[in-house]
PDB file of N, CA and C in Angstrom:
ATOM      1  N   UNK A   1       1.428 -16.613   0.110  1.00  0.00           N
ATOM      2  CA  UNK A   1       1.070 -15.343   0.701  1.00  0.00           C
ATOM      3  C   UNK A   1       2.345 -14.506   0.859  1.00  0.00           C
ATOM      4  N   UNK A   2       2.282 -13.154   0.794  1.00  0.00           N
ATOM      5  CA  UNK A   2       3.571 -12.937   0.845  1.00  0.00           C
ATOM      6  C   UNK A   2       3.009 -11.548   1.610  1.00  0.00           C
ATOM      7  N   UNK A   3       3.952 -10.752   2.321  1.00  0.00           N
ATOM      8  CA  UNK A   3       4.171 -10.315   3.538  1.00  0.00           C
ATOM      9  C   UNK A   3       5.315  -9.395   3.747  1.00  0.00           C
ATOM     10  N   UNK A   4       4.787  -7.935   3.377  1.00  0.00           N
ATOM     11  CA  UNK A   4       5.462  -7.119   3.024  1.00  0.00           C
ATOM     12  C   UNK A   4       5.969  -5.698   4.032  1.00  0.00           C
ATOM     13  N   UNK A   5       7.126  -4.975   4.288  1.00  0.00           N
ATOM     14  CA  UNK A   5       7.127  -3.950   4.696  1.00  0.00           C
ATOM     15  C   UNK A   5       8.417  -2.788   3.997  1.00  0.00           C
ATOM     16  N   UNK A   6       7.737  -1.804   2.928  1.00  0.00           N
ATOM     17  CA  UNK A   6       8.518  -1.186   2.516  1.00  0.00           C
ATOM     18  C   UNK A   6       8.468   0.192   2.847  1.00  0.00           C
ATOM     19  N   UNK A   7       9.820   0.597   2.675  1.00  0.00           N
ATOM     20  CA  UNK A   7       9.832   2.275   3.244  1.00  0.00           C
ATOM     21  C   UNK A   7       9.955   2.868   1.560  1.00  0.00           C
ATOM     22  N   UNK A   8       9.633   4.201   1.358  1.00  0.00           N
ATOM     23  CA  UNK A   8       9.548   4.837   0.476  1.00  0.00           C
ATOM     24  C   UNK A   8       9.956   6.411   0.975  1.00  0.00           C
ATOM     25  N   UNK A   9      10.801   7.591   0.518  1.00  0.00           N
ATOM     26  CA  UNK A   9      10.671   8.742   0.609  1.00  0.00           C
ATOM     27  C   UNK A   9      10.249   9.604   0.205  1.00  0.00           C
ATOM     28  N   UNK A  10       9.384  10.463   0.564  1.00  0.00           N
ATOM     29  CA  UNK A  10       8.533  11.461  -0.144  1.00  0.00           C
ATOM     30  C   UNK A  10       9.674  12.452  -0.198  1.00  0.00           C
ATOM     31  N   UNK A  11       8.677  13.274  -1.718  1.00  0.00           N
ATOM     32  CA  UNK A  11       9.356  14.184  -2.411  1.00  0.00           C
ATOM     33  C   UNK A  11      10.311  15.396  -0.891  1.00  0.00           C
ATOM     34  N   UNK A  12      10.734  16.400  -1.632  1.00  0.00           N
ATOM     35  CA  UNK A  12      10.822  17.500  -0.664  1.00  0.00           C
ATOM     36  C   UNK A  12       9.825  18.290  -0.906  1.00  0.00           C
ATOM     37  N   UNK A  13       9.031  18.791  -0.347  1.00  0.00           N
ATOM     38  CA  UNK A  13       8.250  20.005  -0.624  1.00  0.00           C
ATOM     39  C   UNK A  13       6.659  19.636  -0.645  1.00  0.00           C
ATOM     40  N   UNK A  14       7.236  17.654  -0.650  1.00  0.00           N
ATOM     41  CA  UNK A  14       5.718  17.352  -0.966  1.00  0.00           C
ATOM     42  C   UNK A  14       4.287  16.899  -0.010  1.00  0.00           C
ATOM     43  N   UNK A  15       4.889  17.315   1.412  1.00  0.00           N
ATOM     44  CA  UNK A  15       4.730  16.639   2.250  1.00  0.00           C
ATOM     45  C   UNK A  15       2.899  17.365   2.535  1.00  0.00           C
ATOM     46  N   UNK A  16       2.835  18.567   1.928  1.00  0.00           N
ATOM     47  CA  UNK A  16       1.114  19.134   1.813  1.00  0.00           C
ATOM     48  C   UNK A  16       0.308  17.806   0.773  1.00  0.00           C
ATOM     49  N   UNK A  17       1.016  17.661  -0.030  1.00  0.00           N
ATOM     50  CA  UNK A  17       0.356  16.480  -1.251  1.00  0.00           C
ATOM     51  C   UNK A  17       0.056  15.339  -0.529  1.00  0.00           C
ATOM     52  N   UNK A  18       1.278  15.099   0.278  1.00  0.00           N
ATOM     53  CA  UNK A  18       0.903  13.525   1.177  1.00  0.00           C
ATOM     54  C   UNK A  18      -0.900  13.824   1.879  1.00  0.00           C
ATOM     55  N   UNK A  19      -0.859  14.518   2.853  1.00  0.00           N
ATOM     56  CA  UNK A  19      -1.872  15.256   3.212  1.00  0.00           C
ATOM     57  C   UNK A  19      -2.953  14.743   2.739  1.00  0.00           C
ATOM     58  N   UNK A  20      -3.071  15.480   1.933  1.00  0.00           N
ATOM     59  CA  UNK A  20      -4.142  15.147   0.686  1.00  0.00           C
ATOM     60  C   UNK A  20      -4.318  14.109  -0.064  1.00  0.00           C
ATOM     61  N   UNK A  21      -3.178  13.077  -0.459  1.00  0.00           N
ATOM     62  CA  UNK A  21      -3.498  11.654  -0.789  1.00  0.00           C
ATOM     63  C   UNK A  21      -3.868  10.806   0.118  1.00  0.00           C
ATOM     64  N   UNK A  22      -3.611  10.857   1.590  1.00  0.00           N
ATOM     65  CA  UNK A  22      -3.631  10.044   2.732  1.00  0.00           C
ATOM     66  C   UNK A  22      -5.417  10.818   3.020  1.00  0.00           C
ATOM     67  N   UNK A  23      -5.843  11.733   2.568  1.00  0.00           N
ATOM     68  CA  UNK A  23      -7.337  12.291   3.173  1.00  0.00           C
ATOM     69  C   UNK A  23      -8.473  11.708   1.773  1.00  0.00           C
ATOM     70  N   UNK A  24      -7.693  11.513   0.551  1.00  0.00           N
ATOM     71  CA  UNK A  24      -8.077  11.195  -0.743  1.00  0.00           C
ATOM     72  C   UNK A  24      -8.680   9.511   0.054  1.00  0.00           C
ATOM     73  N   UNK A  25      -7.719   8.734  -0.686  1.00  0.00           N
ATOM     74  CA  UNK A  25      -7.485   7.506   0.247  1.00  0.00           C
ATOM     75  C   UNK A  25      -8.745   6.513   1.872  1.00  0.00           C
ATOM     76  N   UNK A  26      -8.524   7.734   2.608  1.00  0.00           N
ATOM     77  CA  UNK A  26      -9.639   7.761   3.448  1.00  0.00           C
ATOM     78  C   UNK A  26     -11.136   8.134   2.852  1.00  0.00           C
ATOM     79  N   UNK A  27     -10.697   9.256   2.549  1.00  0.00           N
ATOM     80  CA  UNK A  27     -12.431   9.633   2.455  1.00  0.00           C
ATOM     81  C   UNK A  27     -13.196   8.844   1.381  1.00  0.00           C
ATOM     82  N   UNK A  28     -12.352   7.595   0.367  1.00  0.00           N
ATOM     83  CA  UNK A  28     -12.783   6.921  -0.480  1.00  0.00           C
ATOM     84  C   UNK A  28     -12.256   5.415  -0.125  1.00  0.00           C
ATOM     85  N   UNK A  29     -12.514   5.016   0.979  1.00  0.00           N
ATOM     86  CA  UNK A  29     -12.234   3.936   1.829  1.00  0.00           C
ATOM     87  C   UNK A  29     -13.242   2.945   0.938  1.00  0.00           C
ATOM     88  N   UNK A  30     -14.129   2.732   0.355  1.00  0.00           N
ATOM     89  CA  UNK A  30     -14.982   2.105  -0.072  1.00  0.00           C
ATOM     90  C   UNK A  30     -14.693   1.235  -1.061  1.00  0.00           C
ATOM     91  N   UNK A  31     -14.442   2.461  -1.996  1.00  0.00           N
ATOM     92  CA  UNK A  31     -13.872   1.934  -3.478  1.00  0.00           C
ATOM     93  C   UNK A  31     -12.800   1.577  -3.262  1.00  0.00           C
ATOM     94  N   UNK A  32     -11.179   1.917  -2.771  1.00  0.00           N
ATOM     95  CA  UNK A  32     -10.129   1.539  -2.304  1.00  0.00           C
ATOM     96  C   UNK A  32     -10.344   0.710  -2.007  1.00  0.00           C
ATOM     97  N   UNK A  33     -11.279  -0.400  -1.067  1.00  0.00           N
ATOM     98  CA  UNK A  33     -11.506  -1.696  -0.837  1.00  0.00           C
ATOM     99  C   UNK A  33     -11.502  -2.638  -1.820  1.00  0.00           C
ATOM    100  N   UNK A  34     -12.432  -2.396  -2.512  1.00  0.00           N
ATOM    101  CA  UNK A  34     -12.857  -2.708  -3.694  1.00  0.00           C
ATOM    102  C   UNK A  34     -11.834  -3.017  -4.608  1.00  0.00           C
ATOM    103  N   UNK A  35     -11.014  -2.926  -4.631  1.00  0.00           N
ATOM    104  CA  UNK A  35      -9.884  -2.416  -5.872  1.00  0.00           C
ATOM    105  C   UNK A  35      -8.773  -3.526  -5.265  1.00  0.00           C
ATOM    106  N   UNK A  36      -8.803  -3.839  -3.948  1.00  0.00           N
ATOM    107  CA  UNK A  36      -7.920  -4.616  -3.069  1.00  0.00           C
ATOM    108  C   UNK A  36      -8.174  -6.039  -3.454  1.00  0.00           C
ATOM    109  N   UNK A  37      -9.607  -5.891  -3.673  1.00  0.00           N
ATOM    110  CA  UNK A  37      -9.620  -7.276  -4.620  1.00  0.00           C
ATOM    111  C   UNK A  37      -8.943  -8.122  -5.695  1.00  0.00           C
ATOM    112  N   UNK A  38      -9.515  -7.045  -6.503  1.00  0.00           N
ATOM    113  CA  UNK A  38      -8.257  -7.467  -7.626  1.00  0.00           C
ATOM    114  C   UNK A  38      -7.050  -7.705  -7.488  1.00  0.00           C
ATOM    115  N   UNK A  39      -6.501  -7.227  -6.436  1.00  0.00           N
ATOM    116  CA  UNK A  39      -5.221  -7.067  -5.881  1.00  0.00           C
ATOM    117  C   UNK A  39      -4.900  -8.355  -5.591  1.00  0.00           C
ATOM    118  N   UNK A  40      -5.786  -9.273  -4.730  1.00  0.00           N
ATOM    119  CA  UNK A  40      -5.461 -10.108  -3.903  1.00  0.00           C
ATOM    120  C   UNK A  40      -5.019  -9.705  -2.485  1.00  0.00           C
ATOM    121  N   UNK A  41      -5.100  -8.141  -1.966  1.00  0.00           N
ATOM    122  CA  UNK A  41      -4.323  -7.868  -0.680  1.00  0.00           C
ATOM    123  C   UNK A  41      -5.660  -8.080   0.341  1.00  0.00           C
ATOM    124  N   UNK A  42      -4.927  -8.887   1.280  1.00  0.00           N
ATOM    125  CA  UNK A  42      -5.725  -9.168   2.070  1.00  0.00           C
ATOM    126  C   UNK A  42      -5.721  -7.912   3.453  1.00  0.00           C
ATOM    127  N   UNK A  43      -4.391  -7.092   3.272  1.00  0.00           N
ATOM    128  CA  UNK A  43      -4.576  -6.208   4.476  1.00  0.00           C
ATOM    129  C   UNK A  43      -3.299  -4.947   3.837  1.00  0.00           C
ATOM    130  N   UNK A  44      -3.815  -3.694   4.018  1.00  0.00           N
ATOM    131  CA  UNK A  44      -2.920  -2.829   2.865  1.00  0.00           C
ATOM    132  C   UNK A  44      -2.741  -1.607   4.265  1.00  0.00           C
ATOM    133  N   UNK A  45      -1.460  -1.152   4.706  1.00  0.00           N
ATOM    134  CA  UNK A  45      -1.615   0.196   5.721  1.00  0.00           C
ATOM    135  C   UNK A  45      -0.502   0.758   5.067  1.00  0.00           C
ATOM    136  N   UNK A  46      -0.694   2.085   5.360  1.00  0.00           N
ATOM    137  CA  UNK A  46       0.681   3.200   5.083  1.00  0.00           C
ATOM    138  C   UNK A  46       0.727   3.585   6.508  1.00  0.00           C
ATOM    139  N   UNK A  47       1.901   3.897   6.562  1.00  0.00           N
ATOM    140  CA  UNK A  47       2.664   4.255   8.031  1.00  0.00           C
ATOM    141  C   UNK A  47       3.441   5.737   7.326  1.00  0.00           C
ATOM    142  N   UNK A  48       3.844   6.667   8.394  1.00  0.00           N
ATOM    143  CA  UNK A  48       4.034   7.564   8.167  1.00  0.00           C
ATOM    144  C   UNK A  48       4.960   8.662   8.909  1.00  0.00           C
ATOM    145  N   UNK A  49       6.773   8.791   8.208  1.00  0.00           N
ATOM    146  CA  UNK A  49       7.354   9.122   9.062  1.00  0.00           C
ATOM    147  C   UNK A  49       7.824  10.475   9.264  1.00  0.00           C
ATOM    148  N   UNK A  50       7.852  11.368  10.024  1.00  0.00           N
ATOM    149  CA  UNK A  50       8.222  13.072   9.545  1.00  0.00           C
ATOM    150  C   UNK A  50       9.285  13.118  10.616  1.00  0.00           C
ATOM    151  N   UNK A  51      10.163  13.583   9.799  1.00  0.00           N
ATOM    152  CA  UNK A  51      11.581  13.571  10.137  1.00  0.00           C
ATOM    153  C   UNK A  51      11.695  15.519   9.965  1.00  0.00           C
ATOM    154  N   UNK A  52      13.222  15.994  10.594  1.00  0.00           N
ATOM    155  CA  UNK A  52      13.137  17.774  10.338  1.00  0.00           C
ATOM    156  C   UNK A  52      13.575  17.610   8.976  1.00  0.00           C
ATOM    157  N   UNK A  53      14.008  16.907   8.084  1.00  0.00           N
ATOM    158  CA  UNK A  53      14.291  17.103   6.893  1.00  0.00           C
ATOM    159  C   UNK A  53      14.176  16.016   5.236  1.00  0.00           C
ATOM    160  N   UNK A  54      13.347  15.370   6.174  1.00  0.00           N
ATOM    161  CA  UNK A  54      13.059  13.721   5.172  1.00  0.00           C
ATOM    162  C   UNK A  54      11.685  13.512   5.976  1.00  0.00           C
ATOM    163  N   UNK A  55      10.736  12.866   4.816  1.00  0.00           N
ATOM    164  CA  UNK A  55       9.552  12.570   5.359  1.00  0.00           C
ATOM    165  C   UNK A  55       9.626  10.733   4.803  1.00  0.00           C
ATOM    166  N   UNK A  56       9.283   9.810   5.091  1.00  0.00           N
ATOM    167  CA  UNK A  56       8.850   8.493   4.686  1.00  0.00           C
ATOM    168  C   UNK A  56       7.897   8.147   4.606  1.00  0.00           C
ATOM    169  N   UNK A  57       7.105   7.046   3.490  1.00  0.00           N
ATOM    170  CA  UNK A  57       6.063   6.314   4.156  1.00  0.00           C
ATOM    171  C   UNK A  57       6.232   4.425   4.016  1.00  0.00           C
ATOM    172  N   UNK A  58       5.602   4.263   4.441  1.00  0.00           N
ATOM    173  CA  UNK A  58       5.924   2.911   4.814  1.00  0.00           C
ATOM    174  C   UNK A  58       4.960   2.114   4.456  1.00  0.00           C
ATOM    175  N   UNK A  59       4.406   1.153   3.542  1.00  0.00           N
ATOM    176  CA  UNK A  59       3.635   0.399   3.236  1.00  0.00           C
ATOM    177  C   UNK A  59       3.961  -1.404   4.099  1.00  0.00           C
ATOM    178  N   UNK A  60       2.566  -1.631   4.397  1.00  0.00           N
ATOM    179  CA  UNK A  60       2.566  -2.305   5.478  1.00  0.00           C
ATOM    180  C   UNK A  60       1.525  -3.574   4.362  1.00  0.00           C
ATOM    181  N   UNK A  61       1.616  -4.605   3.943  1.00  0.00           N
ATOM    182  CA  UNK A  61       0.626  -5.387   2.748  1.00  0.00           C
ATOM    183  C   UNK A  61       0.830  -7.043   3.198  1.00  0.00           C
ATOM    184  N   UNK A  62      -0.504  -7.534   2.976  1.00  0.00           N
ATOM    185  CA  UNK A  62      -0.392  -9.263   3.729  1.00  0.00           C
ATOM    186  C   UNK A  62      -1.256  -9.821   2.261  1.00  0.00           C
ATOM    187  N   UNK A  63      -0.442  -9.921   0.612  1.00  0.00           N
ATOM    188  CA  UNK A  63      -1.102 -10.204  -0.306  1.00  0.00           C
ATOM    189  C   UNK A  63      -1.391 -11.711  -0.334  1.00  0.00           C
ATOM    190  N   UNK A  64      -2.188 -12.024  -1.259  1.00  0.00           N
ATOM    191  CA  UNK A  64      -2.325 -13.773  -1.706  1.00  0.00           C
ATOM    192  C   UNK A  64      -1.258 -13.412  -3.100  1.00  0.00           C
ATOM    193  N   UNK A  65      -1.209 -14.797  -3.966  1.00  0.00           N
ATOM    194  CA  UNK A  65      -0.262 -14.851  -4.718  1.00  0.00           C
ATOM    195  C   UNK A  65      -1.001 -14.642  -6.036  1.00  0.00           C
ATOM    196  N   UNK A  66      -0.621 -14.204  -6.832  1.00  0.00           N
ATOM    197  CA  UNK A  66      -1.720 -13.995  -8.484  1.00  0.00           C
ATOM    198  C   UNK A  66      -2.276 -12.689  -8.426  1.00  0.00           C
ATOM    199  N   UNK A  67      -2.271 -11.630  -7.947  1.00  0.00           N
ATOM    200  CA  UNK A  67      -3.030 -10.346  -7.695  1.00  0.00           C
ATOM    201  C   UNK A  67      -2.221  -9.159  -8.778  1.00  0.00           C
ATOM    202  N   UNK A  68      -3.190  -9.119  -8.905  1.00  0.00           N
ATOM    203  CA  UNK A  68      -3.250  -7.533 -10.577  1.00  0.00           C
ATOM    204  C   UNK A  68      -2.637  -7.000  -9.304  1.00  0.00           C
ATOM    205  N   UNK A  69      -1.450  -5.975 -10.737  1.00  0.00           N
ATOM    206  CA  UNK A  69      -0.460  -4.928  -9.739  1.00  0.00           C
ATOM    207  C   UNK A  69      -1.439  -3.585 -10.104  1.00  0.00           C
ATOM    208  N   UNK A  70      -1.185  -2.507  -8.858  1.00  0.00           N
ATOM    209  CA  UNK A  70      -2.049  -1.657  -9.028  1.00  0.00           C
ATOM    210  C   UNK A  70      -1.904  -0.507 -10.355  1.00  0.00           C
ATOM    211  N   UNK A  71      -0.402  -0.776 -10.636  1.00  0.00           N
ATOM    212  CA  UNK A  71      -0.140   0.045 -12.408  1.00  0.00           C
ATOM    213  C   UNK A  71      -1.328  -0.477 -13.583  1.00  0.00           C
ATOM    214  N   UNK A  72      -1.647  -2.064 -13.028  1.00  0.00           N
ATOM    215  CA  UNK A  72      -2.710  -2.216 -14.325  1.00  0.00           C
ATOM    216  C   UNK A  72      -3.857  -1.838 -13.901  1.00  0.00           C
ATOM    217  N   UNK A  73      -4.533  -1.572 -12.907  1.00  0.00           N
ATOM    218  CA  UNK A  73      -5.880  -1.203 -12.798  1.00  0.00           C
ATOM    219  C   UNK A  73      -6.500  -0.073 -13.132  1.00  0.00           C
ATOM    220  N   UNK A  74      -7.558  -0.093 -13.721  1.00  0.00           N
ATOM    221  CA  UNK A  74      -8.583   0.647 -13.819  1.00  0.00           C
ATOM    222  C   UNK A  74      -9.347   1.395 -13.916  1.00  0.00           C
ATOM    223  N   UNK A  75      -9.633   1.022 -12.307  1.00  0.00           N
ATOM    224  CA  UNK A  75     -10.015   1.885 -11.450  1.00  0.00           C
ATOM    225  C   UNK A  75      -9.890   3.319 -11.019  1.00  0.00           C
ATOM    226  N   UNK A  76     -10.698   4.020 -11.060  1.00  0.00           N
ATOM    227  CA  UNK A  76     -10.468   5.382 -11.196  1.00  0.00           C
ATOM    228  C   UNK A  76      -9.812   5.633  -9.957  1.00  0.00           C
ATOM    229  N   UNK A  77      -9.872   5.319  -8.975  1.00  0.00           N
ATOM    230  CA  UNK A  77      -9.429   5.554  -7.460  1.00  0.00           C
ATOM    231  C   UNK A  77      -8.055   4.930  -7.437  1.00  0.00           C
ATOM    232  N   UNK A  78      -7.683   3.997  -7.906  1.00  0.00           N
ATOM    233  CA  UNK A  78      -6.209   3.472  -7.977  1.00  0.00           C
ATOM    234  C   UNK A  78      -5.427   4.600  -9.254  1.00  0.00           C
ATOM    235  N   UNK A  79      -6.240   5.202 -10.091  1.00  0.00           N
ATOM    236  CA  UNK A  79      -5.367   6.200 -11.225  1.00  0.00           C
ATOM    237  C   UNK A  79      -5.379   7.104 -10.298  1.00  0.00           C
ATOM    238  N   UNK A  80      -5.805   7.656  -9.450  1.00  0.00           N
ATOM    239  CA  UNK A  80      -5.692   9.018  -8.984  1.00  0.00           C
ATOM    240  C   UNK A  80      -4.840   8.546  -7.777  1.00  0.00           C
ATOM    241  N   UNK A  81      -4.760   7.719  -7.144  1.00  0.00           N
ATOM    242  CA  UNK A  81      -3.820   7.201  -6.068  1.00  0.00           C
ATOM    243  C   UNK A  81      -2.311   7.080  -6.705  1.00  0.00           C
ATOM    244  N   UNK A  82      -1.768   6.376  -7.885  1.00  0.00           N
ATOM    245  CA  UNK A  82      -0.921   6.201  -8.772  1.00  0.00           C
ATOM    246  C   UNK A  82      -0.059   7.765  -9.016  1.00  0.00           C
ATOM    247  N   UNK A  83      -1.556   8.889  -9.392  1.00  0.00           N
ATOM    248  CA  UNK A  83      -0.987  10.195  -9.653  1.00  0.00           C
ATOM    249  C   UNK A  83      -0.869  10.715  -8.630  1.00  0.00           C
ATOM    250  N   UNK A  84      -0.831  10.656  -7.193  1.00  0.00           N
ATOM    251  CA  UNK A  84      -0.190  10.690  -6.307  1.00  0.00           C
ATOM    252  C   UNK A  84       1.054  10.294  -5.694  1.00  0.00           C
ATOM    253  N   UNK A  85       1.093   9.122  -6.077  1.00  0.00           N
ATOM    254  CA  UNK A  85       2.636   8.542  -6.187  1.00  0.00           C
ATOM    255  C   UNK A  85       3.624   8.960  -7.051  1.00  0.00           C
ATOM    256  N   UNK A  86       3.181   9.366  -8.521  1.00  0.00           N
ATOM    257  CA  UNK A  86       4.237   9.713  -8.977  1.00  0.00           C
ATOM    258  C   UNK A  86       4.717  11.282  -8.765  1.00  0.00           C
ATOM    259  N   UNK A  87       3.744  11.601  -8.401  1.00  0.00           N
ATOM    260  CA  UNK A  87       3.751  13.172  -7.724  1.00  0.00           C
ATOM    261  C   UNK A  87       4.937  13.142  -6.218  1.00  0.00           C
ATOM    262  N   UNK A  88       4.336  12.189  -5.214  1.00  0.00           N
ATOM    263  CA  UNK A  88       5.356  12.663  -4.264  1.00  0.00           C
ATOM    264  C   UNK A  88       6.086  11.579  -3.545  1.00  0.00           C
ATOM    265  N   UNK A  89       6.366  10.197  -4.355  1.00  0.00           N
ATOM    266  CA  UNK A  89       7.435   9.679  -3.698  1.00  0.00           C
ATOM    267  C   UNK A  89       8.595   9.846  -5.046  1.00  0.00           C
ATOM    268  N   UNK A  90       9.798  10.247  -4.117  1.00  0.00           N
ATOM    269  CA  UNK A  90      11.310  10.278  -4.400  1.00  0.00           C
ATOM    270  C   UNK A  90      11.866   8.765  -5.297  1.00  0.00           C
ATOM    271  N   UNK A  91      11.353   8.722  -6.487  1.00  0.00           N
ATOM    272  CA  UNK A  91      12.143   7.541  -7.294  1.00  0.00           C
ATOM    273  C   UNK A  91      13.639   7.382  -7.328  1.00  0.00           C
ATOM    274  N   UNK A  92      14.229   8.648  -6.717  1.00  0.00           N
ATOM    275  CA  UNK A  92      16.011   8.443  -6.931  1.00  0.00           C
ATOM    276  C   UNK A  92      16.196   7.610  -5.708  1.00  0.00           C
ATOM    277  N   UNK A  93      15.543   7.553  -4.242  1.00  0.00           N
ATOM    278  CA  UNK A  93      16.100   6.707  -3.566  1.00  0.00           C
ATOM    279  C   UNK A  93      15.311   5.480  -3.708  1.00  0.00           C
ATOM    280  N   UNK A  94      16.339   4.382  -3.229  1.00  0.00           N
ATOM    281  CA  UNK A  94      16.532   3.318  -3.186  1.00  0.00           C
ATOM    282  C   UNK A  94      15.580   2.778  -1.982  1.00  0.00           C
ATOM    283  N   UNK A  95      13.829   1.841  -2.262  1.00  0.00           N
ATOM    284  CA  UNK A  95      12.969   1.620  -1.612  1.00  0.00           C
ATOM    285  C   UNK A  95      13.228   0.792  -0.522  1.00  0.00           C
ATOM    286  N   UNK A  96      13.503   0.928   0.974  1.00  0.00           N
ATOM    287  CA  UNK A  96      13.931  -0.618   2.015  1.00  0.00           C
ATOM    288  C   UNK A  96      12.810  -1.543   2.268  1.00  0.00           C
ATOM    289  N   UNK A  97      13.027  -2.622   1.378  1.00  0.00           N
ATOM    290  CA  UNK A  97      12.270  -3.651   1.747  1.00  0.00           C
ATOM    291  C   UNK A  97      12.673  -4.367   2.799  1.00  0.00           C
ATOM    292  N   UNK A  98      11.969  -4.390   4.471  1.00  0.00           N
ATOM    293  CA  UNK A  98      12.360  -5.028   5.518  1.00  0.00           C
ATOM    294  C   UNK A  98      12.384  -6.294   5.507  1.00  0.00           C
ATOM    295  N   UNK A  99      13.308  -7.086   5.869  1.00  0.00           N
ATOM    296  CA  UNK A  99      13.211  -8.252   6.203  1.00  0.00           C
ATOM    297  C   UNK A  99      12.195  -9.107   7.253  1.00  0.00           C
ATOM    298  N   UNK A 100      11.531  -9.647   6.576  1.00  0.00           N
ATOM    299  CA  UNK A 100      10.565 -10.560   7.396  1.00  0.00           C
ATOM    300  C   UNK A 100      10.848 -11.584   8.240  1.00  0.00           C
ATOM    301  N   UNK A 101      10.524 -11.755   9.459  1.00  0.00           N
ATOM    302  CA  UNK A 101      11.620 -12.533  10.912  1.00  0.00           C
ATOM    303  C   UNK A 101      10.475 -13.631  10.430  1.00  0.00           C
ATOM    304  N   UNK A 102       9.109 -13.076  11.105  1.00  0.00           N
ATOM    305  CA  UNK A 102       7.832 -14.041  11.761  1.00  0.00           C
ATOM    306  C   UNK A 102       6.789 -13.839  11.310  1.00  0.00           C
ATOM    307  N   UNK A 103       5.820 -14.759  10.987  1.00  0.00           N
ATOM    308  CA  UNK A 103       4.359 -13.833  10.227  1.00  0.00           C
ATOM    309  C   UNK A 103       3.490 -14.583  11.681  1.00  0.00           C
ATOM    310  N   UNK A 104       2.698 -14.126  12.573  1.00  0.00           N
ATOM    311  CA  UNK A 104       1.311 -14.218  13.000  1.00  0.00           C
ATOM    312  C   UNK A 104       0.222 -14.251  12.679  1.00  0.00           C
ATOM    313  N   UNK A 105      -0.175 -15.284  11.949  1.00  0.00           N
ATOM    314  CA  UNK A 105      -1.484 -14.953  11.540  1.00  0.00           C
ATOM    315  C   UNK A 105      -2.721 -16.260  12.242  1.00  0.00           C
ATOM    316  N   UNK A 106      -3.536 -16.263  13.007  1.00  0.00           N
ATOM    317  CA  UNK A 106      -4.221 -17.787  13.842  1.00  0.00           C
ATOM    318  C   UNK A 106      -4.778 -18.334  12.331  1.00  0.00           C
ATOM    319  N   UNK A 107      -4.833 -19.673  12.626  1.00  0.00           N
ATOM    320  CA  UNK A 107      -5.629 -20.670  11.426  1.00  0.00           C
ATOM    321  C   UNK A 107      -6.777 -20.177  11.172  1.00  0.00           C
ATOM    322  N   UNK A 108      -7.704 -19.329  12.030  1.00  0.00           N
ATOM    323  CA  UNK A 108      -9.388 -19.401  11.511  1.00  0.00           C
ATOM    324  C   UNK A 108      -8.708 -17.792  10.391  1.00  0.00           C
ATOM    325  N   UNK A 109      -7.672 -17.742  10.758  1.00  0.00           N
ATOM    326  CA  UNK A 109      -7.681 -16.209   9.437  1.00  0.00           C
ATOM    327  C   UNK A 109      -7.088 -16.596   8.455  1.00  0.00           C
ATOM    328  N   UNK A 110      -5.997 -17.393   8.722  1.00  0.00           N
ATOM    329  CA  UNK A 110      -5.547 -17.642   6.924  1.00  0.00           C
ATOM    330  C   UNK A 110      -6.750 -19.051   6.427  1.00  0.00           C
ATOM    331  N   UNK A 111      -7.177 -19.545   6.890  1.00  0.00           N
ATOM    332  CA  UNK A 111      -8.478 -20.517   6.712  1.00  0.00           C
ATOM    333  C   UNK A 111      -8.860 -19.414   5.631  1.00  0.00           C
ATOM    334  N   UNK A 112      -9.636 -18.057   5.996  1.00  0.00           N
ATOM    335  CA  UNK A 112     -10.479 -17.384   5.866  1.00  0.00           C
ATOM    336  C   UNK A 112      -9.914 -16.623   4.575  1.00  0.00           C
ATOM    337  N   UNK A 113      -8.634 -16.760   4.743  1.00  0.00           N
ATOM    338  CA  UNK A 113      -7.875 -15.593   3.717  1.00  0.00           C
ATOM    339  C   UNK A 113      -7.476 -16.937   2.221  1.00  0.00           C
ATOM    340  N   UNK A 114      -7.653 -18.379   3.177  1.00  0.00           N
ATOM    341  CA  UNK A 114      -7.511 -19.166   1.565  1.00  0.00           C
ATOM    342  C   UNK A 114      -8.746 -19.058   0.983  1.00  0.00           C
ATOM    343  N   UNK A 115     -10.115 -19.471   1.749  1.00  0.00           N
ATOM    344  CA  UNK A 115     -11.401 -19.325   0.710  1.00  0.00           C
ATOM    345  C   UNK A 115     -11.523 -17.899  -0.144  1.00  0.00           C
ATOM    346  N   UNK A 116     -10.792 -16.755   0.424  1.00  0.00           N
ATOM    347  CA  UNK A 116     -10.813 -15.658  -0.376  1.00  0.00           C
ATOM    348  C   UNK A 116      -9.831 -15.575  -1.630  1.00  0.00           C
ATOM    349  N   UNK A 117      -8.809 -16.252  -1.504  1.00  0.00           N
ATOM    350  CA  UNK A 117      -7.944 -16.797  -2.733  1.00  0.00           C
ATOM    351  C   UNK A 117      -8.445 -17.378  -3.491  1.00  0.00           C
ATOM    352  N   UNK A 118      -9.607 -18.424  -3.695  1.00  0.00           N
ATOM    353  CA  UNK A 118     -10.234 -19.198  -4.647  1.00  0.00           C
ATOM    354  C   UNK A 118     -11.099 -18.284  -5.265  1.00  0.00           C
ATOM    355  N   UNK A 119     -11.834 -17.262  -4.925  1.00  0.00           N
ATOM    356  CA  UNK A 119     -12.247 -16.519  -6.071  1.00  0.00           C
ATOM    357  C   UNK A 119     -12.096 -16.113  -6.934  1.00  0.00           C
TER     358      UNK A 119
END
């Protein structure tokens, strides 16, 4: 299982687009689920930072191991999520992957999160 927290910077200028991918995203909560499958992610959040001159977002992910990356999918809702990304996060900086101290998770959930790995 692996157990993730990365920061990312959005474009300059792009912070109306975020907006709109983060309302995209929501209002298609369904299919986005759906798509998590393939993934193997058992729990996927964006966090979200507005600074007076830098905006961040922060991906928050609790995957199983073997999961399609979301560049290969599909899915129409992961292509239009994708063309959001390349639209407004900043590829020149350098992504902070946080260091992981402790994971919490009780036995009846990763129990729950291995029978979902065998599919």
């Amino acid at each position: 299982m692996q157990v993730e927290l990365t920061k990312f910077r959005v474009k300059q200028g792009k912070s109306h687009r975020v907006d709109e991918w983060m309302k995209f995203l929501n209002d298609h909560m369904e299919k986005v689920l759906l798509t998590l499958e393939d993934e193997k992610m058992f729990v996927e959040a964006i966090f979200r930072e507005k600074g007076r001159d830098e905006e961040y977002l922060y991906w928050f992910s609790v995957q199983g191991e073997g999961g399609q990356n979301v560049e290969e999918s599909e899915h129409w809702v992961d292509q239009i999520h994708l063309k959001y990304w390349r639209e407004c996060i900043d590829s020149s900086f350098e992504p902070v992957d946080f260091k992981l101290e402790s994971v919490m998770i009780p036995d009846k959930i990763k129990s729950v999160m291995e029978i979902g790995r065998e599919r």
